[in-house]
N, C-alpha and C. Protein backbone atom coordinates (compact mmCIF):
# COMPACT_ATOMS: atom_id res chain seq x y z
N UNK A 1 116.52 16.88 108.80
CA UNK A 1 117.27 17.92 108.12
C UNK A 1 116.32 19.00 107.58
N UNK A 2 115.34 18.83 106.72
CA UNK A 2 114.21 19.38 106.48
C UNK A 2 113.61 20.02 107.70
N UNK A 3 112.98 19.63 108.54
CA UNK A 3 112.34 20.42 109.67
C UNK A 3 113.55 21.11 110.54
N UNK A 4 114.57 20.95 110.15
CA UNK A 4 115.47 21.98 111.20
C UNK A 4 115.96 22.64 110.06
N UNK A 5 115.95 22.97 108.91
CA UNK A 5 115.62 24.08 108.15
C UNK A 5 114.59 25.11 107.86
N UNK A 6 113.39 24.23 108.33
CA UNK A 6 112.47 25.04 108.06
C UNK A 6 112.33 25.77 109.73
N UNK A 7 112.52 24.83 110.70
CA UNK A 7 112.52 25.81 112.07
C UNK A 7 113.72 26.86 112.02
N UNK A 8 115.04 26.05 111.24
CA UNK A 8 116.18 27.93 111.23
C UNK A 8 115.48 29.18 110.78
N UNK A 9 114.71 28.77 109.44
CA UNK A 9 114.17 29.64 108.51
C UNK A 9 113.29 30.01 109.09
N UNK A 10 112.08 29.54 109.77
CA UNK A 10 110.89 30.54 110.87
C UNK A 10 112.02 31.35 111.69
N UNK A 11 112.81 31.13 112.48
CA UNK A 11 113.06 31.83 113.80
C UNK A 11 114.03 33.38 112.99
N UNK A 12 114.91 32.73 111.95
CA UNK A 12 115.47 33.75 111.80
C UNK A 12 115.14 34.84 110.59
N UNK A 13 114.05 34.30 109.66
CA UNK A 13 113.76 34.56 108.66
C UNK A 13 112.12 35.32 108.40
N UNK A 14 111.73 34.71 108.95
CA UNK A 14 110.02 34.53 109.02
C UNK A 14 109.99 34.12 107.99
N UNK A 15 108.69 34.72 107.80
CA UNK A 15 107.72 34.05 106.67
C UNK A 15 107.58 34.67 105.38
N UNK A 16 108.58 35.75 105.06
CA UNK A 16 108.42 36.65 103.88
C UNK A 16 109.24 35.98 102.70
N UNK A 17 109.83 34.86 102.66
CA UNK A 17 110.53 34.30 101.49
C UNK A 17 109.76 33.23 100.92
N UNK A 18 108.46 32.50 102.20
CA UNK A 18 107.75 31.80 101.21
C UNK A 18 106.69 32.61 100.22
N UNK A 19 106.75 33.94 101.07
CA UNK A 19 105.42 34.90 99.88
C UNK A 19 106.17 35.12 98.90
N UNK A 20 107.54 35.12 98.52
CA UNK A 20 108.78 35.59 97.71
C UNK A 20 108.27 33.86 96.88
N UNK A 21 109.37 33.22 97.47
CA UNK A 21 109.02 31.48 96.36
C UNK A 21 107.88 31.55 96.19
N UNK A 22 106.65 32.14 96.59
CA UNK A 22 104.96 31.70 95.90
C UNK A 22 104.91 32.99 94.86
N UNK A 23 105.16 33.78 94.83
CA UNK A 23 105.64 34.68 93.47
C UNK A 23 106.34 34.57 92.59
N UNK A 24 107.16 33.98 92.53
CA UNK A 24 108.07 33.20 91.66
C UNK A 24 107.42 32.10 90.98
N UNK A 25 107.17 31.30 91.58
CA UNK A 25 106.34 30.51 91.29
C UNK A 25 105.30 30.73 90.20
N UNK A 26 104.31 31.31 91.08
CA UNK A 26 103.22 31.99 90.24
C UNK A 26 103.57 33.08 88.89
N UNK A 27 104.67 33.97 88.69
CA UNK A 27 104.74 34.39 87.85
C UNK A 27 105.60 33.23 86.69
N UNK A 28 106.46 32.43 87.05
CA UNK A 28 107.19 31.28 86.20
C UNK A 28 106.24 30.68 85.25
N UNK A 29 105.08 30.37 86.44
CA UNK A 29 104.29 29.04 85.41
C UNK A 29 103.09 29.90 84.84
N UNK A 30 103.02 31.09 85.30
CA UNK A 30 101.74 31.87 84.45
C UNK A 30 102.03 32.90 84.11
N UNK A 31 102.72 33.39 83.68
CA UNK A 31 103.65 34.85 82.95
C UNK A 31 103.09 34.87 81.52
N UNK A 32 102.22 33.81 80.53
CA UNK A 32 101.74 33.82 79.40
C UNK A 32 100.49 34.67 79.55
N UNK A 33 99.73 33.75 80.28
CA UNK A 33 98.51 34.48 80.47
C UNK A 33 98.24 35.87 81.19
N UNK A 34 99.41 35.81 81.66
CA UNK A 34 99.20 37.59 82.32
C UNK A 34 100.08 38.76 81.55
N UNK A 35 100.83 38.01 80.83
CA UNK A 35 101.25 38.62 79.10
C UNK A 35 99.77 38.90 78.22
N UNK A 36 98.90 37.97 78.32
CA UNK A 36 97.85 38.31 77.59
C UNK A 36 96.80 39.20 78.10
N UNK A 37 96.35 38.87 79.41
CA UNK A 37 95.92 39.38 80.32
C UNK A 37 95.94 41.01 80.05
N UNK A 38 97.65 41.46 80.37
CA UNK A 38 97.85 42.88 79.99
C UNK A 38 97.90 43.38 78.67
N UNK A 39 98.09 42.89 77.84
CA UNK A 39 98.28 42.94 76.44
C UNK A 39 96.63 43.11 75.64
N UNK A 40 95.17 42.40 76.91
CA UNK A 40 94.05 42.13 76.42
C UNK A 40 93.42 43.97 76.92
N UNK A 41 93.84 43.81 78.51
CA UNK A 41 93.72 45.28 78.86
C UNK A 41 94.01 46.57 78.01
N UNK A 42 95.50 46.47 77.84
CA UNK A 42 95.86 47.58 77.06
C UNK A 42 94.95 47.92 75.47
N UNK A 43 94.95 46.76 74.65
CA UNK A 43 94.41 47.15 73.83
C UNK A 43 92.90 47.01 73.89
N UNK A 44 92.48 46.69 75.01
CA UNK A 44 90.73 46.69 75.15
C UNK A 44 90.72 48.32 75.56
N UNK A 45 91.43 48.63 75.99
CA UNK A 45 91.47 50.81 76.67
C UNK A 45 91.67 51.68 75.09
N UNK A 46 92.54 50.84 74.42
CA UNK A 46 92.30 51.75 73.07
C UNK A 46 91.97 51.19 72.07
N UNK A 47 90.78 50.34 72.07
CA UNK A 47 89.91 49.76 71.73
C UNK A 47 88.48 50.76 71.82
N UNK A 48 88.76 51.20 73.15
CA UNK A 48 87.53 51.57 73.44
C UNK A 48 87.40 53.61 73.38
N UNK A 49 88.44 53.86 73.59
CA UNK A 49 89.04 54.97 73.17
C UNK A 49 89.10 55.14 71.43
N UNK A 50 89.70 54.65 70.96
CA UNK A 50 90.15 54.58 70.03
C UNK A 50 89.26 54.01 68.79
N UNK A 51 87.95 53.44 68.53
CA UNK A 51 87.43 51.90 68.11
C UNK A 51 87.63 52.13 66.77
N UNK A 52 89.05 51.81 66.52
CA UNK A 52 89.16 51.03 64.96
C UNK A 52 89.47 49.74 64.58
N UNK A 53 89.15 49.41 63.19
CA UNK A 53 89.38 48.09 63.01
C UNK A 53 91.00 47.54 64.13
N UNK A 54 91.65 48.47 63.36
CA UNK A 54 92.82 47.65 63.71
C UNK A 54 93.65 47.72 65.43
N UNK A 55 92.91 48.65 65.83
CA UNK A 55 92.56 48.27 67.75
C UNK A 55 92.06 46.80 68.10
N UNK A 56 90.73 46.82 67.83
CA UNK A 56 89.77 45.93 67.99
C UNK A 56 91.04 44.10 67.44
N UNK A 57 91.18 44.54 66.50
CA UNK A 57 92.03 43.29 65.84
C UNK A 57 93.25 43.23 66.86
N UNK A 58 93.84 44.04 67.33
CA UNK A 58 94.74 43.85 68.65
C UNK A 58 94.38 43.09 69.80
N UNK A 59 93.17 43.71 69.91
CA UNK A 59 92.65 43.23 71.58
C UNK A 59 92.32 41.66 71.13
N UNK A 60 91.72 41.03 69.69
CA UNK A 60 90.86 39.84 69.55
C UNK A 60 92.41 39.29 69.49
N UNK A 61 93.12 39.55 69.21
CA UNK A 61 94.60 38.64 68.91
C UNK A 61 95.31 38.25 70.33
N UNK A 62 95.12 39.56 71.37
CA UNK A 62 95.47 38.82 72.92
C UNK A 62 94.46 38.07 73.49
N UNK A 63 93.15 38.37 72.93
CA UNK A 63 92.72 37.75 73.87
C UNK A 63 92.17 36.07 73.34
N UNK A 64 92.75 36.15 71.60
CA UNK A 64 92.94 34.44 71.32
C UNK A 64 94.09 33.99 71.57
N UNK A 65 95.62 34.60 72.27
CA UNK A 65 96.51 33.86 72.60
C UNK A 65 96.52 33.59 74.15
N UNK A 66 95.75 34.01 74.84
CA UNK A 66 94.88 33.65 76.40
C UNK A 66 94.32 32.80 76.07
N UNK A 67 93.42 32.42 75.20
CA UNK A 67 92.83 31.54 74.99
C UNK A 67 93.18 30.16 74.79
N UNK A 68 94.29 30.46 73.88
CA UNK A 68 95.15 29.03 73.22
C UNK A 68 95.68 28.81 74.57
N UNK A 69 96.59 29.46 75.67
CA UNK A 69 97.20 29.26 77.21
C UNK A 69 96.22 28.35 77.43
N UNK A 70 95.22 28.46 77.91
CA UNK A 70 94.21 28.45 79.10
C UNK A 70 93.68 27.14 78.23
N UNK A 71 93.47 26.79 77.57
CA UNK A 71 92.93 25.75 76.35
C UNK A 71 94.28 24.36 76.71
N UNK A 72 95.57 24.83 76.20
CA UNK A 72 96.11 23.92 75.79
C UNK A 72 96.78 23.66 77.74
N UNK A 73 96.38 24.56 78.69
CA UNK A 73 97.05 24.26 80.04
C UNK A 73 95.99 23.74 80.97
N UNK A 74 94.61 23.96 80.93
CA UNK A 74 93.50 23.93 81.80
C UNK A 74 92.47 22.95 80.59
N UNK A 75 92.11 23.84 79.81
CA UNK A 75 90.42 23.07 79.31
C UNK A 75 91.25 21.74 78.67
N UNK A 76 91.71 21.58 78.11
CA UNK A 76 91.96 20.00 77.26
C UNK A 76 92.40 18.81 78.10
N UNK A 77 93.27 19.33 79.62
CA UNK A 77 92.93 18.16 80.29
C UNK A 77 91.66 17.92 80.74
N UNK A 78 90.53 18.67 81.46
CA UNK A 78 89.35 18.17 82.08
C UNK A 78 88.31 17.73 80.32
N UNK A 79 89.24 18.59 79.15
CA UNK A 79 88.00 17.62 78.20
C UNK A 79 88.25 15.86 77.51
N UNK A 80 89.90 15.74 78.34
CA UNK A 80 90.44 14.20 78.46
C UNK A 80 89.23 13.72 79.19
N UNK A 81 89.39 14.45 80.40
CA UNK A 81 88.54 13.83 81.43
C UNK A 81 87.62 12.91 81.05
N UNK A 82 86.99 13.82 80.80
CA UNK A 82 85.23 14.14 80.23
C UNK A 82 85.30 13.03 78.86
N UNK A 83 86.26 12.60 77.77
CA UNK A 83 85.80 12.33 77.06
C UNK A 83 85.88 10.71 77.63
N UNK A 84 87.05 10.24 78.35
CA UNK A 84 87.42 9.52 79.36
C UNK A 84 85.99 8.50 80.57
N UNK A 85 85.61 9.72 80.48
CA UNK A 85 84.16 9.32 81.05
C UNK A 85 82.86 8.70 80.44
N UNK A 86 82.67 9.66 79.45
CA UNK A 86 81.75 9.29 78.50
C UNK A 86 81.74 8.53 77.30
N UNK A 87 83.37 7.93 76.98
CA UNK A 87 82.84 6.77 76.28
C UNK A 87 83.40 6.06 76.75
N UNK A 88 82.73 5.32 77.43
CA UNK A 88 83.10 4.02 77.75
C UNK A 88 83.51 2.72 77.37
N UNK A 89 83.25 1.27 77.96
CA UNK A 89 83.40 0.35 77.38
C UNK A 89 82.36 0.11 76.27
N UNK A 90 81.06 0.45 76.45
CA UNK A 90 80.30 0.34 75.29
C UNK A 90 80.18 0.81 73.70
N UNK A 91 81.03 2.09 74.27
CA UNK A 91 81.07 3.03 72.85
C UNK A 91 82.74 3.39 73.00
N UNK A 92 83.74 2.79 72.98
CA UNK A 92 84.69 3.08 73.50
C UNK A 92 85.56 3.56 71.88
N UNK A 93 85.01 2.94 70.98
CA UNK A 93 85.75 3.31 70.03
C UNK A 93 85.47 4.89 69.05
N UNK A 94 84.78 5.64 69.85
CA UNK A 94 84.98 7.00 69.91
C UNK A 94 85.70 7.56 70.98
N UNK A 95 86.42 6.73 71.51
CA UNK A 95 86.94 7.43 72.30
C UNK A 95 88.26 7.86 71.93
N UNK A 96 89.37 7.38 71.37
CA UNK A 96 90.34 8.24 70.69
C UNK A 96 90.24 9.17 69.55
N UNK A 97 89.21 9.13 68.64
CA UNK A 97 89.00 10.05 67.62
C UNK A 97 88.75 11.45 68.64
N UNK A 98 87.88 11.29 69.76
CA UNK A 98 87.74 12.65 70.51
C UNK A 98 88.89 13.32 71.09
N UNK A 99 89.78 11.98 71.67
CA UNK A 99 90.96 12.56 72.27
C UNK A 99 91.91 13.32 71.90
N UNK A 100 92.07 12.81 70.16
CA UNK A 100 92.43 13.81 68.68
C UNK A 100 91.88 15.01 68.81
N UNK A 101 90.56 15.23 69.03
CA UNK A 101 89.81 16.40 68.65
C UNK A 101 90.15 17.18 69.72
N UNK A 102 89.60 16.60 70.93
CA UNK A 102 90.62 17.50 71.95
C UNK A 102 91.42 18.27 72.41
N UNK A 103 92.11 17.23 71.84
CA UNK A 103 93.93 17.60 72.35
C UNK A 103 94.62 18.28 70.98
N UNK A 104 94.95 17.41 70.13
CA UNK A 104 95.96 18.51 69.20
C UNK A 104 95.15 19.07 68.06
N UNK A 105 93.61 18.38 67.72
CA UNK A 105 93.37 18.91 66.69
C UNK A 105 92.50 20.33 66.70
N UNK A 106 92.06 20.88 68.05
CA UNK A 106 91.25 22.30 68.54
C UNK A 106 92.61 23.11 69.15
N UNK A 107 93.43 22.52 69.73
CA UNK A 107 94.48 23.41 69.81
C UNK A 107 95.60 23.66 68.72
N UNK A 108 95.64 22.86 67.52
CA UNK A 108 96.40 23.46 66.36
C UNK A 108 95.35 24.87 65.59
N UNK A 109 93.73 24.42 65.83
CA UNK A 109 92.94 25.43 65.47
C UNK A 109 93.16 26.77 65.66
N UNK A 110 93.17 26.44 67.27
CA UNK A 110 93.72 27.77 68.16
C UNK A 110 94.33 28.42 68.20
N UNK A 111 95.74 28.00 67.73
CA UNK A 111 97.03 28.50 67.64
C UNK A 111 97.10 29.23 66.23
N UNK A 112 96.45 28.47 65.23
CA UNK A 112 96.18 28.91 64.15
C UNK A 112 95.54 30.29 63.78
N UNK A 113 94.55 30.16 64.08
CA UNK A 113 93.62 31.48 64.31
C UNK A 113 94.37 32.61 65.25
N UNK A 114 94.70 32.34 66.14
CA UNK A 114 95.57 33.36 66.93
C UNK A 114 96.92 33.65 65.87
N UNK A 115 97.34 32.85 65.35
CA UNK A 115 98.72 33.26 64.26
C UNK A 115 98.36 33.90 63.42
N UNK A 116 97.38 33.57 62.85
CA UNK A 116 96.37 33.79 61.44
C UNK A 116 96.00 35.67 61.68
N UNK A 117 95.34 35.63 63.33
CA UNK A 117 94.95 37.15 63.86
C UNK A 117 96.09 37.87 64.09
N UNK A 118 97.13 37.97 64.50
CA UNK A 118 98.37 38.10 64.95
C UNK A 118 98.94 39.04 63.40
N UNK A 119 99.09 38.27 62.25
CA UNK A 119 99.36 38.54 61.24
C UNK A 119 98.50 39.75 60.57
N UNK A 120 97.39 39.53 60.66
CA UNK A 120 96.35 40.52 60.37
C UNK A 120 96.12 41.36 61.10
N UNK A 121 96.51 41.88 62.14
CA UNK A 121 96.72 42.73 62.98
C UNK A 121 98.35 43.94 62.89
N UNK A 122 99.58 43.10 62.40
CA UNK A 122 100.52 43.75 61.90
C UNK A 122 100.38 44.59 60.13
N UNK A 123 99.32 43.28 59.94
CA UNK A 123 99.03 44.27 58.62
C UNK A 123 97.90 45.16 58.57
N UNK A 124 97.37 45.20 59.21
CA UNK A 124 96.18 46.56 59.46
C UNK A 124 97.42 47.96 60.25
N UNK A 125 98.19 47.42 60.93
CA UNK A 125 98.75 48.55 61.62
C UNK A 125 99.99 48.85 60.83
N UNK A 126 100.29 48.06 59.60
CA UNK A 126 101.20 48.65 58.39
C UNK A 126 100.57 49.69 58.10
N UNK A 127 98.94 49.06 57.47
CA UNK A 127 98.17 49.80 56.59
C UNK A 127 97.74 51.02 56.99
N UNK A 128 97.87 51.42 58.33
CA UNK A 128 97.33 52.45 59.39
C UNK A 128 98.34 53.27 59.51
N UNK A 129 99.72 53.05 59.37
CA UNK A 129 100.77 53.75 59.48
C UNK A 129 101.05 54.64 58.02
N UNK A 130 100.41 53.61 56.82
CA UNK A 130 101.28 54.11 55.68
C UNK A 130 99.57 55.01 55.24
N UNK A 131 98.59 54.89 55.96
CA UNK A 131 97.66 56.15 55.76
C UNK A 131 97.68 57.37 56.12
N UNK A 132 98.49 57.16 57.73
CA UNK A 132 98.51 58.44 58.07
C UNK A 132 99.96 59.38 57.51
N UNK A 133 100.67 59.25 56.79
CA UNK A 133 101.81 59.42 55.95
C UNK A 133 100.85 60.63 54.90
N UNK A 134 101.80 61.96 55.04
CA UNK A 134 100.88 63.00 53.94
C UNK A 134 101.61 62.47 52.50
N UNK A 135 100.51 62.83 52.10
CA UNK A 135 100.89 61.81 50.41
C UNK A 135 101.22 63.78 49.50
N UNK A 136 102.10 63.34 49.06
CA UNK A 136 102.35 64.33 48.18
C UNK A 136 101.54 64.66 46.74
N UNK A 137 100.66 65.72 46.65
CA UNK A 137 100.32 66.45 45.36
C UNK A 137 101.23 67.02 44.15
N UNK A 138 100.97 66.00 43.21
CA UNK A 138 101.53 66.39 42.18
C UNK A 138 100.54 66.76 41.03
N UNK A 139 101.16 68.44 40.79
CA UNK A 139 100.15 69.09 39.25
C UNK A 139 100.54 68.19 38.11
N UNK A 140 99.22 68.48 37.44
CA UNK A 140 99.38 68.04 36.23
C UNK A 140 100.28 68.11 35.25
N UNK A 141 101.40 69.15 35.98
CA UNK A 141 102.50 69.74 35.49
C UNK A 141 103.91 68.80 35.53
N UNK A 142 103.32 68.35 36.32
CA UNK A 142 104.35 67.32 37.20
C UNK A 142 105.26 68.08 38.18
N UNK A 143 104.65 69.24 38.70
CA UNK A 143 105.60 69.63 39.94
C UNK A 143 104.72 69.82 41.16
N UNK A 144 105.25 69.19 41.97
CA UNK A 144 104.74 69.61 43.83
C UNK A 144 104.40 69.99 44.32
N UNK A 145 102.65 70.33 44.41
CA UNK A 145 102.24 71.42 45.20
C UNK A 145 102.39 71.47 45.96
């Protein structure tokens, strides 16, 4: 049933719906990191244009929530691996305190610091908004220059 679907689908279809399902795909399971990705771009261009604190605090905030992605989807399984490996039966009873450290206790860090930046970044761009606001002169008179 399978191979006489996939031979209907060559003869009458070609091959342009598996480049379609491998885009789908690829944007489903990685749409975070290429949220950050663009989000790291954009504010790295007016970052660099632009270099104020509260640019710079934009770009470090995408590019610690790429980080936390790529951490809690890629690096913390191969540092299972790894910790998996290296302690063994001999020293084995470091081996769950690392798996802690690993796994939820560098990625609550992560997430943290990226929340922590995130926050400090809306409040620099409060503080940036309510500077550029002309502040009204008042005489000693108490009327409006």
């Amino acid at each position: 049933m399978y191979e006489a679907f996939n031979n209907w689908s060559y003869e009458n279809l070609g091959q342009w719906h598996y480049a379609i399902g491998y885009l789908i795909v690829l944007l489903s399971h990685n749409w975070p990191i290429m949220a950050a990705l663009a989000a790291s771009f954009w504010f790295g261009v007016k970052a660099y244009l632009w270099p104020t604190r509260c640019n710079v605090s934009w770009l470090l905030t995408a590019l610690l929530f790429g980080l936390v992605y790529e951490y809690d989807k890629h690096i913390a399984t191969e540092l299972h691996a790894a910790v998996d490996f290296l302690f063994g039966a001999e020293i084995s009873f470091w081996n769950e305190p690392f798996h802690r450290l690993v796994g939820p206790v560098i990625t609550t860090l992560l997430l943290a610091s990226a929340i922590g930046m995130l926050v400090q970044s809306i409040r620099l761009s409060i503080l940036a908004r309510r500077a550029r606001r002309p502040v009204a002169v008042v005489s000693s008179h108490g009327r409006q220059v």
